[in-house]
PDB file of N, CA and C in Angstrom:
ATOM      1  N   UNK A   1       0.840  -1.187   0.000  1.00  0.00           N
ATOM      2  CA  UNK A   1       0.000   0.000   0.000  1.00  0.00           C
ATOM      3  C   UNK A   1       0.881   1.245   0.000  1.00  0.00           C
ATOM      4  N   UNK A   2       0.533   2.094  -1.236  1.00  0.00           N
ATOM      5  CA  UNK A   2       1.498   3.188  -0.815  1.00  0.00           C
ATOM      6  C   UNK A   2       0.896   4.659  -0.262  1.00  0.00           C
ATOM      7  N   UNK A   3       1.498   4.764   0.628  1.00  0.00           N
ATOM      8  CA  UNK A   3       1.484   6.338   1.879  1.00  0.00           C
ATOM      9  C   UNK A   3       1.945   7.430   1.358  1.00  0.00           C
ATOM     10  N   UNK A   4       1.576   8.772   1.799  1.00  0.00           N
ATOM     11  CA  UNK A   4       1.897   9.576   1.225  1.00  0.00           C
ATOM     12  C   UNK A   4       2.672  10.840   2.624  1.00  0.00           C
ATOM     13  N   UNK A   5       3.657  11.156   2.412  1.00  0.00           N
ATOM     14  CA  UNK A   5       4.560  11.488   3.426  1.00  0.00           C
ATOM     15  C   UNK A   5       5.012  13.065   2.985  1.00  0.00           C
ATOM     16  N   UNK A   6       5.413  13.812   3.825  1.00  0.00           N
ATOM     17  CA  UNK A   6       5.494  15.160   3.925  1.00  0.00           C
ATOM     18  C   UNK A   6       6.534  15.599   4.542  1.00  0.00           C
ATOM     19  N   UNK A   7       7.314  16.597   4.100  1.00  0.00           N
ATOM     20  CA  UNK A   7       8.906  16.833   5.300  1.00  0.00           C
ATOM     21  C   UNK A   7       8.029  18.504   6.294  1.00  0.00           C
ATOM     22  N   UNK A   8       8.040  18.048   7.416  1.00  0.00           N
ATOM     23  CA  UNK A   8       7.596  19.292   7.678  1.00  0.00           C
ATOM     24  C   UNK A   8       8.748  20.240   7.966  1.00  0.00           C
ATOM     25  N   UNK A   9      10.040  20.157   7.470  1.00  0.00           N
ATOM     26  CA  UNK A   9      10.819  21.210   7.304  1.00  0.00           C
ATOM     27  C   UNK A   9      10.583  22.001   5.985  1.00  0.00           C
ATOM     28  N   UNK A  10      10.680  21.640   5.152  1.00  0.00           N
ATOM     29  CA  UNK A  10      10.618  22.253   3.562  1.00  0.00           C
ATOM     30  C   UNK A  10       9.064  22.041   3.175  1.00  0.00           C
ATOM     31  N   UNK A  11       8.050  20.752   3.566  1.00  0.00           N
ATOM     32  CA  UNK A  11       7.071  20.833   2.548  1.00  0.00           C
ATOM     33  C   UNK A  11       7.161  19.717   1.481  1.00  0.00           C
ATOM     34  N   UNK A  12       8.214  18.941   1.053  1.00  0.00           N
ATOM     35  CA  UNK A  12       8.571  17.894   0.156  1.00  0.00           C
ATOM     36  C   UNK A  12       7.355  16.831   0.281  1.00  0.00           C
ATOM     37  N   UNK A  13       6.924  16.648  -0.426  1.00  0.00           N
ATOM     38  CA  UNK A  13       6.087  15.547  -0.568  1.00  0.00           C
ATOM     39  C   UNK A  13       6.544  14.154  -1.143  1.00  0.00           C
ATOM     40  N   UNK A  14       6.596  12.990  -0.540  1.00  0.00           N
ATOM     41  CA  UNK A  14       7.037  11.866  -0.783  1.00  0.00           C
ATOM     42  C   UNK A  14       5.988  10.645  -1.301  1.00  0.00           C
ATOM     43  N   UNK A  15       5.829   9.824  -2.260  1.00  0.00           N
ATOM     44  CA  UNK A  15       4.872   8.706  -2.038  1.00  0.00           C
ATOM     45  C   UNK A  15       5.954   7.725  -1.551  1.00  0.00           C
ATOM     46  N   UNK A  16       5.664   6.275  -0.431  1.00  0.00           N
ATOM     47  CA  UNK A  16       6.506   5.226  -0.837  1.00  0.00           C
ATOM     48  C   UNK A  16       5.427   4.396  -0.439  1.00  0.00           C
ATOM     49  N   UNK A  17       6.101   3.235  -0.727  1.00  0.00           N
ATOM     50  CA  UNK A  17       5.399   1.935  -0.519  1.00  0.00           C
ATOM     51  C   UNK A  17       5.148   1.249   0.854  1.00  0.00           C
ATOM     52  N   UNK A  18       7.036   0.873   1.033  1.00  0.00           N
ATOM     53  CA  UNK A  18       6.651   0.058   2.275  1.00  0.00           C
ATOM     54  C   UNK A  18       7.436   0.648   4.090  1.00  0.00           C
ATOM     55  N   UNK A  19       8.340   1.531   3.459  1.00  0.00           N
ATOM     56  CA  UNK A  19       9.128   2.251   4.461  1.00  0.00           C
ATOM     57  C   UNK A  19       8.535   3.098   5.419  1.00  0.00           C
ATOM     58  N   UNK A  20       9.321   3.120   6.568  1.00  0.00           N
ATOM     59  CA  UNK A  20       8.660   3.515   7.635  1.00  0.00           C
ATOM     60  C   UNK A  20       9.143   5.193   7.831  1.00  0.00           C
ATOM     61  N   UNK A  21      10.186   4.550   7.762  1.00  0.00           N
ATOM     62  CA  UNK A  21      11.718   5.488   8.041  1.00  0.00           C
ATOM     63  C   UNK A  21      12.082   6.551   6.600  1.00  0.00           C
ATOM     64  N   UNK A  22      11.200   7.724   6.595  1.00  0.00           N
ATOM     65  CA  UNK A  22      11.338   8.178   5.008  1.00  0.00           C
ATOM     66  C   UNK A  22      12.439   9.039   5.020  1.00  0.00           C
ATOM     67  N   UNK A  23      13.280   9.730   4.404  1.00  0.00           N
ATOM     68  CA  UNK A  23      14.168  11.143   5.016  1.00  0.00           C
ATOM     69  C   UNK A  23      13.215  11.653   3.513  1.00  0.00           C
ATOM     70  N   UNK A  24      13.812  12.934   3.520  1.00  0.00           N
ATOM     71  CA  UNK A  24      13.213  14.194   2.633  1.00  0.00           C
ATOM     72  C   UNK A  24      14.906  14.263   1.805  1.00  0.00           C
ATOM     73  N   UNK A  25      14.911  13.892   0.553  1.00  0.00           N
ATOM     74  CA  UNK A  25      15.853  14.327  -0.655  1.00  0.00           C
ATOM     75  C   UNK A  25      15.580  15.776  -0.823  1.00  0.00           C
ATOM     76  N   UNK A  26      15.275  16.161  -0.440  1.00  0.00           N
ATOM     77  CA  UNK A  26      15.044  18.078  -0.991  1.00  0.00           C
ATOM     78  C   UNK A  26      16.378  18.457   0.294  1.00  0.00           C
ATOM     79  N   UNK A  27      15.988  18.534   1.924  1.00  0.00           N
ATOM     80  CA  UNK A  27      16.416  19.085   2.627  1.00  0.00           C
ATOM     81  C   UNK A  27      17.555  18.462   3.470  1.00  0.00           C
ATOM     82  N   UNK A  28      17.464  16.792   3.393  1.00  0.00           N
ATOM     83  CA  UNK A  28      18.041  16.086   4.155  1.00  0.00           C
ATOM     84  C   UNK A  28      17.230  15.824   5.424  1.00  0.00           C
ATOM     85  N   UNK A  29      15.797  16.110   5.991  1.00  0.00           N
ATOM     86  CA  UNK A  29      15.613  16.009   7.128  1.00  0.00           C
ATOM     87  C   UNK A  29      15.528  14.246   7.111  1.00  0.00           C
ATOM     88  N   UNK A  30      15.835  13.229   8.557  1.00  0.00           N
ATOM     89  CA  UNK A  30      15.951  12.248   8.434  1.00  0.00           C
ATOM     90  C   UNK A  30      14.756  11.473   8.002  1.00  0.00           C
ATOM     91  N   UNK A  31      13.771  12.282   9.087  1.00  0.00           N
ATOM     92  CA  UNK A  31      12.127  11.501   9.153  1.00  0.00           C
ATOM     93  C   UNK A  31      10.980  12.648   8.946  1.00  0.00           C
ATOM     94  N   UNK A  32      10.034  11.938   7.759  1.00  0.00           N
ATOM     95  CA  UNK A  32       8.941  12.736   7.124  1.00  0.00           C
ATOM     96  C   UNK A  32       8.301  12.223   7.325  1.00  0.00           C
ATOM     97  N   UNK A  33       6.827  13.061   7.740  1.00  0.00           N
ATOM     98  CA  UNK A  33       5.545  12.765   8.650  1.00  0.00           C
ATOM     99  C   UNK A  33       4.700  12.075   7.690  1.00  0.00           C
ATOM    100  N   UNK A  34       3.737  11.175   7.921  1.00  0.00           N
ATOM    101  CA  UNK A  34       3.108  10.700   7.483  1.00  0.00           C
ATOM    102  C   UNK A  34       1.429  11.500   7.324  1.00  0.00           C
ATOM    103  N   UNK A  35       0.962  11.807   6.113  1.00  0.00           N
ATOM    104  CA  UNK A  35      -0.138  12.099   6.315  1.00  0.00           C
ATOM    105  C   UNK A  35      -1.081  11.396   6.208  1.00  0.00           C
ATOM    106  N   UNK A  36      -2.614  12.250   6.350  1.00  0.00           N
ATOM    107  CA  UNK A  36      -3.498  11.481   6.454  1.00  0.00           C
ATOM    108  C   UNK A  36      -4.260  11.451   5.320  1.00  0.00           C
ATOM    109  N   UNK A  37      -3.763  11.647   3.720  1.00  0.00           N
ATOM    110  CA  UNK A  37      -4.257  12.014   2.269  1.00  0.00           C
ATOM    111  C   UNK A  37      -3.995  10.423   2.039  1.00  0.00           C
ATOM    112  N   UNK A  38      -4.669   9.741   1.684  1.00  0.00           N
ATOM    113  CA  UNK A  38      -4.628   8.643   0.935  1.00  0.00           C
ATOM    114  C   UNK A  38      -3.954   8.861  -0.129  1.00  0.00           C
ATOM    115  N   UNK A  39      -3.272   7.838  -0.976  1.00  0.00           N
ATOM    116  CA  UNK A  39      -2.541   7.684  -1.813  1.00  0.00           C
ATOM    117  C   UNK A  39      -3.520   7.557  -3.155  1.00  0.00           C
ATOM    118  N   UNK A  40      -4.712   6.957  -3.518  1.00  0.00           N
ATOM    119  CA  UNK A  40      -6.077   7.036  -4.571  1.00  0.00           C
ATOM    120  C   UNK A  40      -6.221   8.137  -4.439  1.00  0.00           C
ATOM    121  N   UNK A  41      -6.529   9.143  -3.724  1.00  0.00           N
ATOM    122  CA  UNK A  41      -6.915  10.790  -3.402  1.00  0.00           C
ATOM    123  C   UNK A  41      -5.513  11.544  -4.086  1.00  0.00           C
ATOM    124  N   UNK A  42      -4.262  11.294  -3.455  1.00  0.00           N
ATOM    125  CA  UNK A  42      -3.175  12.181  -4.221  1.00  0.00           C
ATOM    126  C   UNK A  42      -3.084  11.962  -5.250  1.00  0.00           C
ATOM    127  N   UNK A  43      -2.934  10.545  -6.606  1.00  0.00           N
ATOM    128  CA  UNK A  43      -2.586  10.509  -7.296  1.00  0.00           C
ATOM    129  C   UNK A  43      -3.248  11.130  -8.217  1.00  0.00           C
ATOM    130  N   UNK A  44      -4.611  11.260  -7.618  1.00  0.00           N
ATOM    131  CA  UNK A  44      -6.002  12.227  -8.557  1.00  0.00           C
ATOM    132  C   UNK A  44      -5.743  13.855  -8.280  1.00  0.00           C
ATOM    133  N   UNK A  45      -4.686  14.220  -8.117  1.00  0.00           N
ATOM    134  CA  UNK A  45      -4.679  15.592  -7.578  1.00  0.00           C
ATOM    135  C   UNK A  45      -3.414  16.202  -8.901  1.00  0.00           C
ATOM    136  N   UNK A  46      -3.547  17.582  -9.588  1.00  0.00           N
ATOM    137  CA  UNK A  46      -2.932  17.900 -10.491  1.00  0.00           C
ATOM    138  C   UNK A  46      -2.003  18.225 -10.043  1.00  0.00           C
ATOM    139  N   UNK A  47      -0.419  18.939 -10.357  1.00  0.00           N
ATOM    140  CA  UNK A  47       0.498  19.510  -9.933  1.00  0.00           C
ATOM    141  C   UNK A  47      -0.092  20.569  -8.843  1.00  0.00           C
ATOM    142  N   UNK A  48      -1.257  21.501  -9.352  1.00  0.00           N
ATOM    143  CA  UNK A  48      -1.337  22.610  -8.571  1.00  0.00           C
ATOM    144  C   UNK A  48      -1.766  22.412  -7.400  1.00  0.00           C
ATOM    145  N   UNK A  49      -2.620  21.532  -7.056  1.00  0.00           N
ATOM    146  CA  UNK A  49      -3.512  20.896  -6.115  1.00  0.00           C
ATOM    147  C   UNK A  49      -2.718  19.865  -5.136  1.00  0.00           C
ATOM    148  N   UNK A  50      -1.489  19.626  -5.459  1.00  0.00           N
ATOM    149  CA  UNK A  50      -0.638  18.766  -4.531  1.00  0.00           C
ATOM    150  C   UNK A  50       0.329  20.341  -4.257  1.00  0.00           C
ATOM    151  N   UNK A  51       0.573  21.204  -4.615  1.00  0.00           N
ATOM    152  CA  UNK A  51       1.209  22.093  -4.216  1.00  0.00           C
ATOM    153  C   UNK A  51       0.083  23.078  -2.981  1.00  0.00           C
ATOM    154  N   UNK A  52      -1.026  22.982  -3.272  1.00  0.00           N
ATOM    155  CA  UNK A  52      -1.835  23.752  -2.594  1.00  0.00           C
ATOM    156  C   UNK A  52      -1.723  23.080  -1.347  1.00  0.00           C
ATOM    157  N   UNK A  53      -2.177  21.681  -1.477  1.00  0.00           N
ATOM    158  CA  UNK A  53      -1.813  20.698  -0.177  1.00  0.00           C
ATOM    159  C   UNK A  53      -1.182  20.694   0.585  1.00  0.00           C
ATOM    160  N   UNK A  54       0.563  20.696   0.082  1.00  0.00           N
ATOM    161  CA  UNK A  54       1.863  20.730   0.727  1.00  0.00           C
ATOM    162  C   UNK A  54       1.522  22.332   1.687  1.00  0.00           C
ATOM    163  N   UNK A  55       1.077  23.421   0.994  1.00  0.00           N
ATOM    164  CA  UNK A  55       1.390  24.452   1.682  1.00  0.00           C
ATOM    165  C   UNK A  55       0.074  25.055   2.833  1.00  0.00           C
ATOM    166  N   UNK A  56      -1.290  23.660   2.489  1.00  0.00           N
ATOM    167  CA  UNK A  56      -2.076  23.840   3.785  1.00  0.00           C
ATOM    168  C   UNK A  56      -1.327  23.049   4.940  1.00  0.00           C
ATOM    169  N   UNK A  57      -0.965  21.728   4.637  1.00  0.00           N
ATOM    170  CA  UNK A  57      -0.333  20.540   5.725  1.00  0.00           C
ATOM    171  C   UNK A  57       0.480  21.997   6.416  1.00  0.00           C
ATOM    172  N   UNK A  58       1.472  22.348   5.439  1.00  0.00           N
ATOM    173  CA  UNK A  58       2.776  23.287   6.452  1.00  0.00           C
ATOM    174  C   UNK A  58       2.120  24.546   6.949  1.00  0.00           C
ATOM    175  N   UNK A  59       0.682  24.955   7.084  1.00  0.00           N
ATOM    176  CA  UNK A  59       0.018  26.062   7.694  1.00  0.00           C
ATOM    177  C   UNK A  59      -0.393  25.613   8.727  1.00  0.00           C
ATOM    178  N   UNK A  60      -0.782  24.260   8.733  1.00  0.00           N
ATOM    179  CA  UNK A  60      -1.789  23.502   9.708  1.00  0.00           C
ATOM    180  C   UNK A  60      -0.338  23.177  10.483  1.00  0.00           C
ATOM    181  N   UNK A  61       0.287  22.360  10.332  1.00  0.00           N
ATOM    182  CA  UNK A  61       1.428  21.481  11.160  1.00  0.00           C
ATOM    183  C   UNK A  61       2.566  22.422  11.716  1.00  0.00           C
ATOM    184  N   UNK A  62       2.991  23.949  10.631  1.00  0.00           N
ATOM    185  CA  UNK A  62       4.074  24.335  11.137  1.00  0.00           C
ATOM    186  C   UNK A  62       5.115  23.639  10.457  1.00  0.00           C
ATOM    187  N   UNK A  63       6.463  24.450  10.557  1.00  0.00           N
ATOM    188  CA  UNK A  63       7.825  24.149  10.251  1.00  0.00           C
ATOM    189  C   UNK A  63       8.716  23.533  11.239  1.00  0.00           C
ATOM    190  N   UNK A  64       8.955  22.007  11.190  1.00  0.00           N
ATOM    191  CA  UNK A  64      10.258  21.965  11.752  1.00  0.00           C
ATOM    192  C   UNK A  64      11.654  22.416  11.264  1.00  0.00           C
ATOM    193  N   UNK A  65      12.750  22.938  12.417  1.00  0.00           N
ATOM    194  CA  UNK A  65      14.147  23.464  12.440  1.00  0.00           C
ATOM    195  C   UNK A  65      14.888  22.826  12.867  1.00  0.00           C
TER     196      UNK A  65
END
């Protein structure tokens, strides 16, 4: 089943499959939060609409430093 994961330092959005343990390739942070967007729901979402996403999650959740 694949999850859909978020760096709450930068905002990076990740899909993976089976990993628990994600880091963020954009920033280096080690571990990216798991959200609660189903993976059928993101993949139906256009570029703009996964960008709109990323930048409600990081309004709602905040920036980690």
């Amino acid at each position: 089943m694949m999850k859909v994961y978020i760096c709450p330092r930068c905002g990076w959005v990740r899909e993976v499959s089976r990993r628990k343990e994600v880091e963020c390739h954009k920033c280096g942070l080690p571990q990216m939060t798991l959200t609660d967007m189903l993976y059928e729901n993101f993949i139906e979402l256009n570029k703009e609409e996964r960008q709109a996403f990323a930048e409600q999650w990081m309004k709602e959740h905040g920036k980690v430093e």
